[in-house]
Protein backbone atom coordinates (compact mmCIF):
# COMPACT_ATOMS: atom_id res chain seq x y z
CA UNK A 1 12.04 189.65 -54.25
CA UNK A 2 9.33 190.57 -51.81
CA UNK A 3 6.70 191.16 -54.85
CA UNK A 4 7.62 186.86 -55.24
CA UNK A 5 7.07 186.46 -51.72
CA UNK A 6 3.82 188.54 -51.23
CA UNK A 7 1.58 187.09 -54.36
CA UNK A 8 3.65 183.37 -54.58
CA UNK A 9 1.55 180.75 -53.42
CA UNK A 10 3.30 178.00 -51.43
CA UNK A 11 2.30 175.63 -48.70
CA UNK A 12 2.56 176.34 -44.99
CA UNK A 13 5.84 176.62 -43.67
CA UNK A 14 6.64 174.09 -41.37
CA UNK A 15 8.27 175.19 -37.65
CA UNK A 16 12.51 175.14 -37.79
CA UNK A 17 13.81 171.91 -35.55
CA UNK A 18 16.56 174.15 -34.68
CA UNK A 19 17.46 177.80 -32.53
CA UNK A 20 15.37 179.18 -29.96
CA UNK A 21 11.66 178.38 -29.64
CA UNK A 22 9.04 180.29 -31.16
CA UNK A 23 7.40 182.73 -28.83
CA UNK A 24 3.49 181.82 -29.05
CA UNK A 25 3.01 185.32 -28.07
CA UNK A 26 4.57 186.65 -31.42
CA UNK A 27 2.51 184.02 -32.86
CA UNK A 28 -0.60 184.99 -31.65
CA UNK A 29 -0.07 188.83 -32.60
CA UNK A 30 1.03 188.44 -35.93
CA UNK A 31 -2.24 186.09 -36.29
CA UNK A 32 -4.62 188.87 -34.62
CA UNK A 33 -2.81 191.55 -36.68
CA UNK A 34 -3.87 189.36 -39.67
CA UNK A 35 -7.01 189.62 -38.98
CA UNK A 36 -7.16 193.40 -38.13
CA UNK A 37 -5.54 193.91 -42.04
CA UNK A 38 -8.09 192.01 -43.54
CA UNK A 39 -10.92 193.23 -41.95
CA UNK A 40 -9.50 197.03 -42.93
CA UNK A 41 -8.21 196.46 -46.19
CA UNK A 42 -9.57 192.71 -47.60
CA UNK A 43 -7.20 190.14 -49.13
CA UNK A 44 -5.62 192.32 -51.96
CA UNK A 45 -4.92 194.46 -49.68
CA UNK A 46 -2.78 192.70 -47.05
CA UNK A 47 0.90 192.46 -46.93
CA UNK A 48 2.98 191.01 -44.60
CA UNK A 49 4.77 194.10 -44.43
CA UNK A 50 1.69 196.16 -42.94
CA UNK A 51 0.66 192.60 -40.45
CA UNK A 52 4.35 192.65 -39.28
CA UNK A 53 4.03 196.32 -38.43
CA UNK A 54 0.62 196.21 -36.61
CA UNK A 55 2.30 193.29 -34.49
CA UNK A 56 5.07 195.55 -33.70
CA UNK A 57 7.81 193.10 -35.16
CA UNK A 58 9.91 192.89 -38.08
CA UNK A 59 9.02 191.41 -41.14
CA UNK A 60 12.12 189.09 -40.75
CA UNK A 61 10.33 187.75 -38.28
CA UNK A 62 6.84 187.15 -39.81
CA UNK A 63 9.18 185.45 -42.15
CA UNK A 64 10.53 182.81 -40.10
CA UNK A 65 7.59 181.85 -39.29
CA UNK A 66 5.14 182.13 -42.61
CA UNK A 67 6.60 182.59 -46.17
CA UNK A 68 3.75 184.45 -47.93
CA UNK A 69 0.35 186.55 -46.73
CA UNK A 70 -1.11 183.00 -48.19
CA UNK A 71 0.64 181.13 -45.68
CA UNK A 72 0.14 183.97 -43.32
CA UNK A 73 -3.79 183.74 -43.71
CA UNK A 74 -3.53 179.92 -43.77
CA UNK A 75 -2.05 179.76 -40.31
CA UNK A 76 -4.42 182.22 -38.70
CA UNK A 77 -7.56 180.14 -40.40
CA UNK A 78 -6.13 176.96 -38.80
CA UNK A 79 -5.62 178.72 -35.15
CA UNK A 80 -8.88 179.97 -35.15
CA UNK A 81 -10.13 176.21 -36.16
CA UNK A 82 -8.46 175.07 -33.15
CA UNK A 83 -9.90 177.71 -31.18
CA UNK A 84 -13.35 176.58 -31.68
CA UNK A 85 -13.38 173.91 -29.61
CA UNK A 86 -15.56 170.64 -29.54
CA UNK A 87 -19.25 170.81 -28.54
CA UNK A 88 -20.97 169.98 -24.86
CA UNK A 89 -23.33 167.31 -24.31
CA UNK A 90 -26.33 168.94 -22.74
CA UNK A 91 -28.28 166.07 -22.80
CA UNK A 92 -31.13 167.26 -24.53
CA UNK A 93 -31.24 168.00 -28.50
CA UNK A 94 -32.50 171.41 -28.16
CA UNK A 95 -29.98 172.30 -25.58
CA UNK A 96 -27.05 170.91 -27.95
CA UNK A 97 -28.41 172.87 -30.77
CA UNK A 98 -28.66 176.13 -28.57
CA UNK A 99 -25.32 175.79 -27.63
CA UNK A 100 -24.07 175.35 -31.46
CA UNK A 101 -26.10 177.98 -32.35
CA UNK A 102 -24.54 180.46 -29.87
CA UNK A 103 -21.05 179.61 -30.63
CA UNK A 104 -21.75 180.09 -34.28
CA UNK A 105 -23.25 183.01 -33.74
CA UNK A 106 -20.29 184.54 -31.24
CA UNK A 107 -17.50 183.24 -33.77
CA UNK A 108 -19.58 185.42 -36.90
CA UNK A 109 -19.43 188.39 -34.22
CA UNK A 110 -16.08 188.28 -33.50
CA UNK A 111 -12.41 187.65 -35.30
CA UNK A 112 -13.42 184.28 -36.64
CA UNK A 113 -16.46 186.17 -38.67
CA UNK A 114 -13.74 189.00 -40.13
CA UNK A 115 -11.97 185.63 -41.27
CA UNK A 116 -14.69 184.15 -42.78
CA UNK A 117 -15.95 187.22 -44.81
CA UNK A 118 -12.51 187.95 -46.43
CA UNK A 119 -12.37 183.47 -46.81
CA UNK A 120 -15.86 183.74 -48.73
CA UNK A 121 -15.18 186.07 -51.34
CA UNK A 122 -11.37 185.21 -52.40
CA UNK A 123 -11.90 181.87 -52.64
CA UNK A 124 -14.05 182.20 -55.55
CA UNK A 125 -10.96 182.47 -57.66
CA UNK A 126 -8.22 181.47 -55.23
CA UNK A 127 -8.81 177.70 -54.60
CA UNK A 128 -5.67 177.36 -51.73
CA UNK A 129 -8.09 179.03 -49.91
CA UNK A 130 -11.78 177.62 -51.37
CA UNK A 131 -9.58 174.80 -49.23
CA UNK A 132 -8.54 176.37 -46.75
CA UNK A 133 -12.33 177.75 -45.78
CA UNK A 134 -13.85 174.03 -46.40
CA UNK A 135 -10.60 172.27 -44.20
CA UNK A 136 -10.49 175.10 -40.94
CA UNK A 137 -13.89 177.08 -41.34
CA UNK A 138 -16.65 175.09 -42.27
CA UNK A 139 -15.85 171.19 -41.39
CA UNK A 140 -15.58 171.83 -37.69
CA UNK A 141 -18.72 173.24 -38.34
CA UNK A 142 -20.05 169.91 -39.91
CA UNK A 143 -18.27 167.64 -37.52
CA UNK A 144 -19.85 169.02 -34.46
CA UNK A 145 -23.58 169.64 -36.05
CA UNK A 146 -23.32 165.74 -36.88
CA UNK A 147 -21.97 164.79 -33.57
CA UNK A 148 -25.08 166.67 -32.51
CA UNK A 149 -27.35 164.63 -34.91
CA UNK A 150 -25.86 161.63 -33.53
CA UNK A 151 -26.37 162.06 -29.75
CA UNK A 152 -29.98 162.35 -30.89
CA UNK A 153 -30.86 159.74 -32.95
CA UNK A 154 -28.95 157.56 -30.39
CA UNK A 155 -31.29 159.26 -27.89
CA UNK A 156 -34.30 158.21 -29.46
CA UNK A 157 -34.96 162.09 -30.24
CA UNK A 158 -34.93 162.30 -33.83
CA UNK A 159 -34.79 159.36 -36.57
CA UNK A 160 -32.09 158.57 -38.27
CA UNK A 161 -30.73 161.08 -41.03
CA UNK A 162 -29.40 160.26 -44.27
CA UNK A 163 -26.55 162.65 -44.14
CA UNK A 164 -25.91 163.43 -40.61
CA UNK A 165 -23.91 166.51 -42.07
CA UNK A 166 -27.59 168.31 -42.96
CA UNK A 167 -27.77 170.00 -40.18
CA UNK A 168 -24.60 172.30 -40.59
CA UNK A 169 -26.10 173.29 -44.07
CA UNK A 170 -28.77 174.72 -42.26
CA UNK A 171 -26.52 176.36 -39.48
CA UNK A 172 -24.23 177.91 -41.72
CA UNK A 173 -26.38 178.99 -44.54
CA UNK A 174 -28.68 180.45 -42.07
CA UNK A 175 -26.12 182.21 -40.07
CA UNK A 176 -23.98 183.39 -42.77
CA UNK A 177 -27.05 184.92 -44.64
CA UNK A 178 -28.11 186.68 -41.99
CA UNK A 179 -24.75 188.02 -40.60
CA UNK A 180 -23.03 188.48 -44.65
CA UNK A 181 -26.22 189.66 -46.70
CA UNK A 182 -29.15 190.98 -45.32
CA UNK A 183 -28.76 194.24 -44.55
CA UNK A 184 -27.90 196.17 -41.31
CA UNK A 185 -29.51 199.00 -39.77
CA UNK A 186 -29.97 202.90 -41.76
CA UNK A 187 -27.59 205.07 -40.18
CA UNK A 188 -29.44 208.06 -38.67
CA UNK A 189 -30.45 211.12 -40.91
CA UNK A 190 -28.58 214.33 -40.30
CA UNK A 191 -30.43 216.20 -38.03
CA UNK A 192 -32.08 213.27 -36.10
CA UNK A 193 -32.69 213.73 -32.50
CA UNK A 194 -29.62 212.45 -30.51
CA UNK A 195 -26.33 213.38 -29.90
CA UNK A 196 -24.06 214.58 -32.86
CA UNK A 197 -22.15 211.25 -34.39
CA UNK A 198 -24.21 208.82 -32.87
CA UNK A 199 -24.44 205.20 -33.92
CA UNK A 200 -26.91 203.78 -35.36
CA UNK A 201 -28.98 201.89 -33.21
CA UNK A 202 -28.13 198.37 -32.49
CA UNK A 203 -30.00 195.54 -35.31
CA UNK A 204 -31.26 193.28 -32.83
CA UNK A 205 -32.46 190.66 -35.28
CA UNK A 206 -28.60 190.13 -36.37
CA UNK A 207 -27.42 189.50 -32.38
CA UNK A 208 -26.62 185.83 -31.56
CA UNK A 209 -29.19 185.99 -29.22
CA UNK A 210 -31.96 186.85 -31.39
CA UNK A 211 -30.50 184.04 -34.01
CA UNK A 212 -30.73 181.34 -31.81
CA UNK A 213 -34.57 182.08 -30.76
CA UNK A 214 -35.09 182.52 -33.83
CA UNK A 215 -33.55 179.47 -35.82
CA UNK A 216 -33.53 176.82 -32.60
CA UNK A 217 -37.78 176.15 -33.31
CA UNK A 218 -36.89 176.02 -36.91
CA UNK A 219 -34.06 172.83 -36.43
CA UNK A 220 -36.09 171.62 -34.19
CA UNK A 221 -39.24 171.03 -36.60
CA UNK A 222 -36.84 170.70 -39.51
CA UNK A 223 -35.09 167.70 -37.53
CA UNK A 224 -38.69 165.87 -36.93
CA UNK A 225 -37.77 166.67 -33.46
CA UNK A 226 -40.44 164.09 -31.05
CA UNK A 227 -42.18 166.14 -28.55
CA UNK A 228 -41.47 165.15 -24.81
């Protein structure tokens, strides 16, 4: 019975009309306790026995509110969809792409990132969640770099675009690259000055910050941005 329930795919379970309310608090652990599973053990290894226990509640309760680890991982990709949040109006095109930039970049470095590493290589041969990466990880993405193309064009700062969607492409491709697949630092040699244990010193070319310098000229001029 709970091998069915762990590997079974099934669509998200839908909130019961009747008993108490569901405690958003529960909800929110069980969602972060998602994420700290996958990011220690990857997809194949999650169960909803080990999330329930990291959230410090039953599994009968993980179960009244998500049949599956599919469903399970479904719901936290949704909630962390919602969590992004629409984009600000700056006014300016280069201060509305800074600002996607910087989210971007803060989501890779934080729970939404964990998320959207395990998303990226399951979905390759699980296609619930190929969908579930396109519908709560990477439209948002698309809807607010267009809304971004938009303001522009309608500002006079760019020309029209074919596929207002472009820009994401570059946003996420860029971003993801950098973050996923180049390389980190070396970890210190044995023996290197410093204390004993110590970290390897911070890549500062993979920090939002350094992203955003670093990719903001490169929209601009790939845009056909019109000098002030």
């Amino acid at each position: 019975m709970s091998e069915r329930t762990e590997n079974a795919p099934s669509a998200p379970s839908a909130p019961s009309a009747r008993g108490r309310p569901r405690d958003a608090g529960r909800d929110r652990a069980l969602l972060e306790a998602t994420l700290a599973v996958l990011y220690e053990k990857g997809y194949g290894g999650l169960t909803t026995a080990a999330v329930a226990k990291r959230a410090g509640v039953s599994t009968a309760t993980l179960y009244r509110r998500w049949r599956s680890k599919e469903d399970l991982v479904i719901g936290t990709a949704a909630q962390w969809a919602r969590d992004l949040g629409p984009g600000e109006d700056t006014g300016t095109l280069e201060g509305d792409l800074a600002a996607l930039l910087r989210d971007k970049a803060e989501t890779l470095d934080g729970p939404g990132g964990r998320l959207l590493h395990v998303l990226i290589g399951e979905s390759a041969h699980n296609r619930t969640l190929a969908r579930v990466l396109d519908t709560a990880v990477v439209q948002p993405v698309r809807d607010r770099a267009a809304d971004v193309v938009r303001r522009a064009v309608a500002r006079g700062d760019i020309a029209p675009l074919d596929d207002a969607h472009v820009l994401a492409d570059l946003v996420v491709g860029a971003m993801v690259s950098r973050v996923f697949l180049t390389p980190g630092p070396p970890a210190p040699p044995a023996g290197a000055d410093g204390p004993a244990g110590a970290a390897a010193p911070a890549d500062t070319a993979r920090t939002g910050a350094a992203m955003t310098t670093e990719l903001l000229p490169f929209l601009l001029r790939a845009l056909g941005a019109r000098s002030g």
